[in-house]
C-alpha atoms as a PDB file:
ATOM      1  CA  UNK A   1      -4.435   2.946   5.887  1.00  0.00           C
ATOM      2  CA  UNK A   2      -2.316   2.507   8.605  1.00  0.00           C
ATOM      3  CA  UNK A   3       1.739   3.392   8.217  1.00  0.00           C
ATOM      4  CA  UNK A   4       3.440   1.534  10.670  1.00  0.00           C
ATOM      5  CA  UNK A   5       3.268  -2.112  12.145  1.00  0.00           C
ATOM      6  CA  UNK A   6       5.941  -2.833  14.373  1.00  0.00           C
ATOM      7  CA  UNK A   7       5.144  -6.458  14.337  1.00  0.00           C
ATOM      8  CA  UNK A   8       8.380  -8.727  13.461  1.00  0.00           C
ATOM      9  CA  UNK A   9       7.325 -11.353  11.351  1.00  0.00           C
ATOM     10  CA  UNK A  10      10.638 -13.069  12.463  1.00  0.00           C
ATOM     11  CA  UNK A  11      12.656 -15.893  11.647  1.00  0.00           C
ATOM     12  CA  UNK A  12      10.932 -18.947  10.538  1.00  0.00           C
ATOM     13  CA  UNK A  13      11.633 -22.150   8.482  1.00  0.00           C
ATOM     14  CA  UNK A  14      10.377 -21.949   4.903  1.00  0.00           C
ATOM     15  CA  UNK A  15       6.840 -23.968   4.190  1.00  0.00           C
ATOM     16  CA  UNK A  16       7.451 -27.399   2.786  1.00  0.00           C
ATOM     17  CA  UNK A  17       4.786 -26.477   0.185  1.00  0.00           C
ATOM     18  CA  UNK A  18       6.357 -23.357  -2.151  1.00  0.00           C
ATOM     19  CA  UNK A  19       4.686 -20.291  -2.013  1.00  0.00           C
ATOM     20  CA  UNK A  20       6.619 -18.580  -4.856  1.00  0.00           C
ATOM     21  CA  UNK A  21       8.438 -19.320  -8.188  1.00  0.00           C
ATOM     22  CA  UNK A  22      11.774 -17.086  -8.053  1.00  0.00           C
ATOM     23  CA  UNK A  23      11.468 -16.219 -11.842  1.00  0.00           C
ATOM     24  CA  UNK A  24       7.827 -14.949 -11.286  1.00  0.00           C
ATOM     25  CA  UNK A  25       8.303 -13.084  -8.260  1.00  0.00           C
ATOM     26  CA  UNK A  26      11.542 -11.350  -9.612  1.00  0.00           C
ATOM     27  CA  UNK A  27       9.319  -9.147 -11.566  1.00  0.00           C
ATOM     28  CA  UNK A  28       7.869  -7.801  -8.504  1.00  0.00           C
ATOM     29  CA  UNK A  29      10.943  -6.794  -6.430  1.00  0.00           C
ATOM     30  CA  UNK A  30      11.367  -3.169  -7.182  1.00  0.00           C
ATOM     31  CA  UNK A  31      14.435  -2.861  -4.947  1.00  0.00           C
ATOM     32  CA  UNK A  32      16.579  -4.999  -3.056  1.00  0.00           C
ATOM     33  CA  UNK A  33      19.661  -5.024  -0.789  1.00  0.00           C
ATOM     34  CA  UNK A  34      21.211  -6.418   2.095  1.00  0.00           C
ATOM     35  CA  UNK A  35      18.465  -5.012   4.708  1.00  0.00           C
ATOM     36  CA  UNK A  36      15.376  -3.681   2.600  1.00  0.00           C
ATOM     37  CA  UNK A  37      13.397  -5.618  -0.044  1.00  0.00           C
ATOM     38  CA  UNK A  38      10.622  -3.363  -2.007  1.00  0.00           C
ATOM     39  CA  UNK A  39       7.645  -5.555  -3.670  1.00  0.00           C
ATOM     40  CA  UNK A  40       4.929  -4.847  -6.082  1.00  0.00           C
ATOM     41  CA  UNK A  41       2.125  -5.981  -3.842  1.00  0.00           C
ATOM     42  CA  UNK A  42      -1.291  -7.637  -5.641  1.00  0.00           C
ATOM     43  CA  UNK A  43      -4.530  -7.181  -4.990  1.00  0.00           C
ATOM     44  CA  UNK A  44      -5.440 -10.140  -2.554  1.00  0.00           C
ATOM     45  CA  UNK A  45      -2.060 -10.008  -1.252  1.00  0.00           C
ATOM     46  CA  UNK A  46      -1.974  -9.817   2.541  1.00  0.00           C
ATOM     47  CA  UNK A  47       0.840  -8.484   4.223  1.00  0.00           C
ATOM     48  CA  UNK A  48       0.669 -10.871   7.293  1.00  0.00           C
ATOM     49  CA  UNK A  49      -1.274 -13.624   8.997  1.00  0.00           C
ATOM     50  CA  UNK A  50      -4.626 -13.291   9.667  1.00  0.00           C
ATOM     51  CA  UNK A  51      -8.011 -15.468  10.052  1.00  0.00           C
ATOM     52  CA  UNK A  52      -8.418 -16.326   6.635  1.00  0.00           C
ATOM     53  CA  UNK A  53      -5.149 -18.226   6.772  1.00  0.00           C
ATOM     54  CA  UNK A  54      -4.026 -17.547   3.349  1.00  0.00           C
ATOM     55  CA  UNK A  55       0.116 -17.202   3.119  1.00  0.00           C
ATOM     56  CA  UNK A  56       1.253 -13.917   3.669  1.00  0.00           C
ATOM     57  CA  UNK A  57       3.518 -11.908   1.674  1.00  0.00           C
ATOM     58  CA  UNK A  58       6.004 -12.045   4.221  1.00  0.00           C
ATOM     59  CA  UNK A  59       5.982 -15.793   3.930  1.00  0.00           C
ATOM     60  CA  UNK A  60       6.454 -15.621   0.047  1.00  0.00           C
ATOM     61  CA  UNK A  61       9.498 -13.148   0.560  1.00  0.00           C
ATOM     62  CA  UNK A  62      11.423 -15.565   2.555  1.00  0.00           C
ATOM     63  CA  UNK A  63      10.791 -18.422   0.772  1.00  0.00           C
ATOM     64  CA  UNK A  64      11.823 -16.095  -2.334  1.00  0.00           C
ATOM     65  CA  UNK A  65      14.950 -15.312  -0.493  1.00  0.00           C
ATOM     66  CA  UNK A  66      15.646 -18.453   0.335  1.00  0.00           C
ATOM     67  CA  UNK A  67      15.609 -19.699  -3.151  1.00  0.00           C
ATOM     68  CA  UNK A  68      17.062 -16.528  -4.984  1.00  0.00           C
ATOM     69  CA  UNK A  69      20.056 -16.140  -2.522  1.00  0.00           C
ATOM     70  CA  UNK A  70      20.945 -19.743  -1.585  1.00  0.00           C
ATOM     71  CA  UNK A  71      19.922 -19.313   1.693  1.00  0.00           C
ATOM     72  CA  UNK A  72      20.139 -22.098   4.385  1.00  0.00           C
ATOM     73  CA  UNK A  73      18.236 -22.439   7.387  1.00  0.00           C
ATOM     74  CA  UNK A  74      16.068 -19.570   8.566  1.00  0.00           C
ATOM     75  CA  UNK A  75      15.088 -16.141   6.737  1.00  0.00           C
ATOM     76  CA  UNK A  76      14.219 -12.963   8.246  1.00  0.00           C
ATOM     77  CA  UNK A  77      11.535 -10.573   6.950  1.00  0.00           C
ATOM     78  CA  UNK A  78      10.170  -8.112   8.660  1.00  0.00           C
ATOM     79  CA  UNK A  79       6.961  -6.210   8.352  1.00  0.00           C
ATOM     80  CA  UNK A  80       7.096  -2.440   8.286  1.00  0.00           C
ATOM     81  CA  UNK A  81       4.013  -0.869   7.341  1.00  0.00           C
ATOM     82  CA  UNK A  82       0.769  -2.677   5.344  1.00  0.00           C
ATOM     83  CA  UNK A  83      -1.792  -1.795   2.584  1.00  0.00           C
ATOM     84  CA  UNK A  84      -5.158  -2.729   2.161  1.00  0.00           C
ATOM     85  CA  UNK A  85      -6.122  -6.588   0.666  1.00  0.00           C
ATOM     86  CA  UNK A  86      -7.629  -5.375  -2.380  1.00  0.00           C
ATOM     87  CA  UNK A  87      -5.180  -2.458  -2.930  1.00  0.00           C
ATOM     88  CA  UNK A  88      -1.500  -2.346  -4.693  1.00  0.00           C
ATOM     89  CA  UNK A  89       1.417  -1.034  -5.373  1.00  0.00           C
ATOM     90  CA  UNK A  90       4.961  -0.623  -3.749  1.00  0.00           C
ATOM     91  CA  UNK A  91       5.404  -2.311  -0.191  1.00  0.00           C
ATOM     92  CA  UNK A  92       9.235  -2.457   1.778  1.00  0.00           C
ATOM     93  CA  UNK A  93      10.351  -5.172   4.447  1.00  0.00           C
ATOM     94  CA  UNK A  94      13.079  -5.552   5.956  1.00  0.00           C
ATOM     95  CA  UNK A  95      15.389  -8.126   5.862  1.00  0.00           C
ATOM     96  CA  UNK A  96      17.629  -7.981   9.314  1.00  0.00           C
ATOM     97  CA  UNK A  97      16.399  -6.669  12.743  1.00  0.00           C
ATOM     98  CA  UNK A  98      18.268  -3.252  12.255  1.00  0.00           C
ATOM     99  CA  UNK A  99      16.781  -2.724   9.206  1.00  0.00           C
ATOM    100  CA  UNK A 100      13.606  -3.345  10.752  1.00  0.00           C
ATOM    101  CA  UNK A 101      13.898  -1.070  13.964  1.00  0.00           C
ATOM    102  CA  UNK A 102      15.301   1.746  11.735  1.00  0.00           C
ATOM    103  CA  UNK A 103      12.585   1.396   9.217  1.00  0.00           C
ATOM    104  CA  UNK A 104       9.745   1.603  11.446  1.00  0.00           C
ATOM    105  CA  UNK A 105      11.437   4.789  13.791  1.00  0.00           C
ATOM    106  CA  UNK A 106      11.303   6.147   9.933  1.00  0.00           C
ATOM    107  CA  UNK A 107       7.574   5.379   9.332  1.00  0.00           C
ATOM    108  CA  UNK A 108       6.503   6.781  12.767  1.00  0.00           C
ATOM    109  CA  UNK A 109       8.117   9.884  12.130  1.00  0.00           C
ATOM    110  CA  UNK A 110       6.673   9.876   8.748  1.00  0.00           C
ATOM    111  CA  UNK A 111       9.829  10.650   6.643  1.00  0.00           C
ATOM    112  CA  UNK A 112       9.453   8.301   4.050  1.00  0.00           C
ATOM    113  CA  UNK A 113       7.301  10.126   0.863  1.00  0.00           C
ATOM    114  CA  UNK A 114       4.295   7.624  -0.425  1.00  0.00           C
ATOM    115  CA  UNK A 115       2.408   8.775  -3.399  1.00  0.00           C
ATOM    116  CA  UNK A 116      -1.007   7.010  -4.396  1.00  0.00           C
ATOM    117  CA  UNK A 117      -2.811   6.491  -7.440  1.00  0.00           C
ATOM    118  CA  UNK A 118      -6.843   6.294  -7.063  1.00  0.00           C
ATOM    119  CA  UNK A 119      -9.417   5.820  -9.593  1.00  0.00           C
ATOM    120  CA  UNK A 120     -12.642   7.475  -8.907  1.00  0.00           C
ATOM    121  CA  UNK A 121     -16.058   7.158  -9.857  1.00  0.00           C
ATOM    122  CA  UNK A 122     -16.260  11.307 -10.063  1.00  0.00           C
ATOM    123  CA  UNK A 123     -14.536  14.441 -10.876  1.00  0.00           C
ATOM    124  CA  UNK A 124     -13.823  15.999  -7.561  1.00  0.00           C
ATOM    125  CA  UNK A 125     -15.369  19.755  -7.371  1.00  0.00           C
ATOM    126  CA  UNK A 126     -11.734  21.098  -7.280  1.00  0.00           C
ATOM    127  CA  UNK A 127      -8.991  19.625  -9.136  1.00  0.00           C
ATOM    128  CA  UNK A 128      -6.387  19.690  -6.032  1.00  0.00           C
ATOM    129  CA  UNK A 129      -6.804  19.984  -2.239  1.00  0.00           C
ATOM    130  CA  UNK A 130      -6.093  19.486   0.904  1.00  0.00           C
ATOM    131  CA  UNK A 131      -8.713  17.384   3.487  1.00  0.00           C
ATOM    132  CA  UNK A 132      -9.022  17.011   6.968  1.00  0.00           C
ATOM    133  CA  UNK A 133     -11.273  15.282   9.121  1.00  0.00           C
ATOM    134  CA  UNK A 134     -11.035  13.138  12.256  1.00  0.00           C
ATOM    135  CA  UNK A 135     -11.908   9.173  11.026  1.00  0.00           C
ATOM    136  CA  UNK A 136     -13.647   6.799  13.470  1.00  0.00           C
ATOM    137  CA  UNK A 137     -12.697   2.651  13.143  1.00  0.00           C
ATOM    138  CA  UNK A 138     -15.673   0.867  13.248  1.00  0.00           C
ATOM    139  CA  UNK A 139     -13.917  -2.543  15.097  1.00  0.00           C
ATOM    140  CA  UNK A 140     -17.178  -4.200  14.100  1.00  0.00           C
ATOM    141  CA  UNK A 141     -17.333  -3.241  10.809  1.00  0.00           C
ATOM    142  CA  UNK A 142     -13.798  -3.083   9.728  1.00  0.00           C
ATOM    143  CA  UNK A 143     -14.550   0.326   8.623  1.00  0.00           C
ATOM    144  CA  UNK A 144     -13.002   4.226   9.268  1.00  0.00           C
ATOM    145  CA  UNK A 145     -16.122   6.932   9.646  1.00  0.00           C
ATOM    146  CA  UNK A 146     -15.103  10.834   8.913  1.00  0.00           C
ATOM    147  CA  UNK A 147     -16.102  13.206  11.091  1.00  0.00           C
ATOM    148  CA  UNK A 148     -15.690  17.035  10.779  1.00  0.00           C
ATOM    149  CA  UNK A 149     -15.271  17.907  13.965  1.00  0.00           C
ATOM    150  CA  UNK A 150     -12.891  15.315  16.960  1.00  0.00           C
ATOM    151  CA  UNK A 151     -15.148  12.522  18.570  1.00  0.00           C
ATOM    152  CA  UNK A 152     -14.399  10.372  21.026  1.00  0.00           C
ATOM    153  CA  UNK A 153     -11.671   7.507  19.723  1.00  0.00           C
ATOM    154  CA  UNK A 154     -11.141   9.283  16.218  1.00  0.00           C
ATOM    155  CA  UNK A 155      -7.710  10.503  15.263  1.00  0.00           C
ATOM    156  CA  UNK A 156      -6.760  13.138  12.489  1.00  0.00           C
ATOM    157  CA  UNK A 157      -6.324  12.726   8.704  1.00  0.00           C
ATOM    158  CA  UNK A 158      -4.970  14.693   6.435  1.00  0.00           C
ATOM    159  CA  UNK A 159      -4.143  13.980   2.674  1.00  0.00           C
ATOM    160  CA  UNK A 160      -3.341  15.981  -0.442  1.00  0.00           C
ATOM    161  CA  UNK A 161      -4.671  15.297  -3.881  1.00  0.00           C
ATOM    162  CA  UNK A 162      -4.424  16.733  -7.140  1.00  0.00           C
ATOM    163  CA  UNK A 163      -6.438  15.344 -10.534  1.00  0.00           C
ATOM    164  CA  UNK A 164      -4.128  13.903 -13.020  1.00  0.00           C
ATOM    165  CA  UNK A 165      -6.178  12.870 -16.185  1.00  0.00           C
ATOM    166  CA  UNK A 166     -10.158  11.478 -17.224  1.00  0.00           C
ATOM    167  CA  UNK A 167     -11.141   9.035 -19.546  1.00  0.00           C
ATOM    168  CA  UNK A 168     -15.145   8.921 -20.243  1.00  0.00           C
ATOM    169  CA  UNK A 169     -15.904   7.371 -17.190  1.00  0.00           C
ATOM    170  CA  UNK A 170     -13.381   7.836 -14.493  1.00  0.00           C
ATOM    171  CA  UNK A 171     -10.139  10.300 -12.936  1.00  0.00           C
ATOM    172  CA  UNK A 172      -7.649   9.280 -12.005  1.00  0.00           C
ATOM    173  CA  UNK A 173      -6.212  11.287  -9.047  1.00  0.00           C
ATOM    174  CA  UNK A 174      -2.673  11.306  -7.103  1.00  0.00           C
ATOM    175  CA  UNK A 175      -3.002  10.973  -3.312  1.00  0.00           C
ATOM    176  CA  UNK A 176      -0.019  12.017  -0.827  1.00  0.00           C
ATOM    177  CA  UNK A 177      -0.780  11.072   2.912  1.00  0.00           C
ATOM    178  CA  UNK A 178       0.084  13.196   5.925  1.00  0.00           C
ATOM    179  CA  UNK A 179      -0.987  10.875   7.992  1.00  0.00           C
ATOM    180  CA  UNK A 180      -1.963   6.970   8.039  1.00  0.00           C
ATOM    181  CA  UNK A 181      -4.731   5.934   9.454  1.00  0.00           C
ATOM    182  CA  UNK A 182      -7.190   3.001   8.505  1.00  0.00           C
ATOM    183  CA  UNK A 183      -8.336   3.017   5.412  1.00  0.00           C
ATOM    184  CA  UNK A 184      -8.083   7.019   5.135  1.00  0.00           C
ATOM    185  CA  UNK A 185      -7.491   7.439   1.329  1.00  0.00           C
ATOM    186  CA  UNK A 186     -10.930   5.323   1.022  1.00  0.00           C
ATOM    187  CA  UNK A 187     -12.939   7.281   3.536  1.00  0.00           C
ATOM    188  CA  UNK A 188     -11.830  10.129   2.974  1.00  0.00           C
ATOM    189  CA  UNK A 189     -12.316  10.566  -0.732  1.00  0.00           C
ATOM    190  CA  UNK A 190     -15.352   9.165  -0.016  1.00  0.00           C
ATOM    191  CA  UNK A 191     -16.425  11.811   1.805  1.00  0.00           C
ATOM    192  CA  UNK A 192     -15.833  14.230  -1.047  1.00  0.00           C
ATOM    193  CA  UNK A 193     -17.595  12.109  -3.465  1.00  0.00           C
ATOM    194  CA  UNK A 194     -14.773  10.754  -5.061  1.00  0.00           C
ATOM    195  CA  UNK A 195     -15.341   6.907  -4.307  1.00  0.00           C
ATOM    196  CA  UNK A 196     -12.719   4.715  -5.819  1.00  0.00           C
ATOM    197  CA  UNK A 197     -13.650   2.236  -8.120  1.00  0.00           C
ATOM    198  CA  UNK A 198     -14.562  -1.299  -7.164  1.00  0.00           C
ATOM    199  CA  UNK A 199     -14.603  -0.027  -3.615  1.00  0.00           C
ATOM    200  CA  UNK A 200     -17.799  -1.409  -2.058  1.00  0.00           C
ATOM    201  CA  UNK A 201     -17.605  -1.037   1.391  1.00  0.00           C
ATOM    202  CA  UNK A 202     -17.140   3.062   0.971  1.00  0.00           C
ATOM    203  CA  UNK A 203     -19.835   3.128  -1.827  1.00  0.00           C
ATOM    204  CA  UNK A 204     -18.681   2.097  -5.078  1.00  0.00           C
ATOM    205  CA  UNK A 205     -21.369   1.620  -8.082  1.00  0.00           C
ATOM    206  CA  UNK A 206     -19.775  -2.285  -8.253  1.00  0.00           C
ATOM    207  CA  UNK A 207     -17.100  -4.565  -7.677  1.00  0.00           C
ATOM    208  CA  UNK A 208     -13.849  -5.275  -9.637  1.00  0.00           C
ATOM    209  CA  UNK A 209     -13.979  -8.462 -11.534  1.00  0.00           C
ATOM    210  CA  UNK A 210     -10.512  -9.137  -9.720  1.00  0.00           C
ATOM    211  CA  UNK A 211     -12.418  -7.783  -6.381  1.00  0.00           C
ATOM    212  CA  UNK A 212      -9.094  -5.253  -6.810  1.00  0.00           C
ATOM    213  CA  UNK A 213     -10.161  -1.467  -5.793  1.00  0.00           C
ATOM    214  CA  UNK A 214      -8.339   1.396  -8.052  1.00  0.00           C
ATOM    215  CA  UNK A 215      -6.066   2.402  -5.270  1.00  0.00           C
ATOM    216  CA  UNK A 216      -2.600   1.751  -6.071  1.00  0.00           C
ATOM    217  CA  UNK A 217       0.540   2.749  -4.136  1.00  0.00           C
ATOM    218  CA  UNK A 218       2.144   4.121  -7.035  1.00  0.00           C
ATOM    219  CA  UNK A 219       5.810   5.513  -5.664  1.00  0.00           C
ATOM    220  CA  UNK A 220       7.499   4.962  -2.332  1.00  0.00           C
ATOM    221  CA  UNK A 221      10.857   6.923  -1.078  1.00  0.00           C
ATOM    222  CA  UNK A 222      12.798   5.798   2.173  1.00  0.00           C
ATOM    223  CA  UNK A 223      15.858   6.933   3.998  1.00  0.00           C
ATOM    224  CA  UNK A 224      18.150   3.369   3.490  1.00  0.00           C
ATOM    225  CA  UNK A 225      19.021   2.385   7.238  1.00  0.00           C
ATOM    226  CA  UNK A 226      22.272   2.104   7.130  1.00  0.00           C
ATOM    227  CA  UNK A 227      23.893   3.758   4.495  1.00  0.00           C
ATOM    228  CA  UNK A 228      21.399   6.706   4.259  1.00  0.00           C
ATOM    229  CA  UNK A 229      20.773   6.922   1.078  1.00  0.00           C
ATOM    230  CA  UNK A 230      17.692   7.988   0.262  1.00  0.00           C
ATOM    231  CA  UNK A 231      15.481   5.171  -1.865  1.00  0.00           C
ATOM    232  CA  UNK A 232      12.911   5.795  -4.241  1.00  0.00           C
ATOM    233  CA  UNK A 233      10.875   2.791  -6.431  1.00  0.00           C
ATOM    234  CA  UNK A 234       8.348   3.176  -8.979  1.00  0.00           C
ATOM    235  CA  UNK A 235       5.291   0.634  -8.775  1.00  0.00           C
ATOM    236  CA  UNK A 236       3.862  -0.378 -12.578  1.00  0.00           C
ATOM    237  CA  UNK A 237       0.332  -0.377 -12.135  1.00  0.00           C
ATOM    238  CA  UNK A 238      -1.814  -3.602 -12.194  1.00  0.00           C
ATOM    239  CA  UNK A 239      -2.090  -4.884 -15.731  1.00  0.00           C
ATOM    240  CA  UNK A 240      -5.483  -3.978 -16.896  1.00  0.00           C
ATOM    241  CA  UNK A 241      -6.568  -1.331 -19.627  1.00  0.00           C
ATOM    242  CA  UNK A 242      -8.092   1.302 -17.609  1.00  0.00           C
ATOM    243  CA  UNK A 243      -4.970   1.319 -15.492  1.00  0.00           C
ATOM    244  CA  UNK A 244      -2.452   1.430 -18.457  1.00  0.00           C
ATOM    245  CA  UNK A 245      -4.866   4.058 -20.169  1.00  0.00           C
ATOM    246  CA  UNK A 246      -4.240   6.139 -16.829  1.00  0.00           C
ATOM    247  CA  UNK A 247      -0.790   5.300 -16.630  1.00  0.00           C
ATOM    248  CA  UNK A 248       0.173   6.517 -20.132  1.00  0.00           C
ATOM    249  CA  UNK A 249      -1.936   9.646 -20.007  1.00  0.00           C
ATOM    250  CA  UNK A 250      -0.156  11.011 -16.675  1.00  0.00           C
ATOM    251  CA  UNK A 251       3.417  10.525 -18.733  1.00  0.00           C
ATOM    252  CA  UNK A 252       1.950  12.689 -21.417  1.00  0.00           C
ATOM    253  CA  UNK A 253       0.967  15.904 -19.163  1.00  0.00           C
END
């Protein structure tokens, strides 16, 4: 999962078609202010433009801006770092160019603090660790190989995790990344035997009804760019009973 796109999504007119309704999408801002917007990000969300052609999120935020602030003429929105399609959880842009610079010198350095929630398909064989391996992208593919020992084009990963709670079928576990690399929470668990529900590609049972995987970016912390305050949001997990279960059961430990 990669943790820094320096791409500017820039300044562009609003679609003539609406992408968002302000009342709906106000439940999905976790934070705002006058350079940094944090969203709740959905499963089937993408982040920016790609082949499919489907509107990207940063679209929706600037149309959302647009609307929410009064905004004439153009928005910006920048994008500083992505998730996954089918993942979720808590996502910042920025909303000026200083912001955005700032913000991604930030996520390069890795200061801001990420946790993750996964649901997996199997009890790992310790309840908290510490992995390493070297992952491989697969252009082809669109898929990250771990390797034990450095091969030619891989690049580190390392992640913490530590078990959090069961129900009769699946564990949830908590994820912090050291580094971010594509898809690395997904391989590597993998790797380990831990393969996050609904996620196909790395060897899931089956899909998600939603075609969601159980990998949700569940808390996000950030040094504010100007002021430098430091910024931490909470992401409510997708609303479905085996998250909620999870949810509840990791505020009663």
């Amino acid at each position: 999962m990669n943790q820094s796109d320096n791409r500017t999504v820039g300044k562009s007119e609003s679609n003539s078609k609406s992408l968002v309704n302000t009342l709906s999408f106000d439940q999905r801002v976790l934070h705002t202010d006058n350079h940094t917007i944090v969203v709740n990000k959905r499963s089937g969300d993408i982040v920016q433009g790609d082949k499919t052609g489907d509107a990207p999120m940063a679209d929706e935020i600037k149309e959302y801006l647009a609307k929410k602030f009064n905004k004439p003429g153009n928005v910006f929105c920048g994008v500083v770092h992505r998730l996954d399609r089918p993942t979720t959880g808590a996502l910042v842009f920025a909303r000026t160019s200083k912001g955005l610079s700032r913000l991604n010198e930030q996520f390069r350095n890795g200061t801001p603090k990420k946790i993750y929630w996964a649901i997996v398909e199997q009890m790992p064989k310790e309840k908290s660790g510490r992995l390493e391996h070297f992952l491989k992208k697969n252009e082809k593919q669109n898929k990250s190989y771990a390797h034990t020992d450095e091969v030619n084009g891989s690049k580190k990963a390392i992640l913490e995790y530590k078990w959090v709670a069961s129900s009769d079928k699946y564990h949830l576990l908590e994820v912090q990344l050291e580094t971010g690399r594509h898809h690395q929470i997904r391989c590597q668990l993998g790797q380990i035997d831990c393969i996050i529900k609904g996620d196909l590609k790395y060897g899931a049972k089956r899909s998600n009804k939603d075609g969601s995987i159980c990998l949700h970016a569940r808390s996000l912390s950030f040094e504010h760019p100007t002021s430098k305050e430091w910024i931490s949001v909470e992401a409510p997990v997708p609303n479905d009973p085996l998250w909620k279960f999870f949810e509840s059961s990791s505020t009663k430990k």
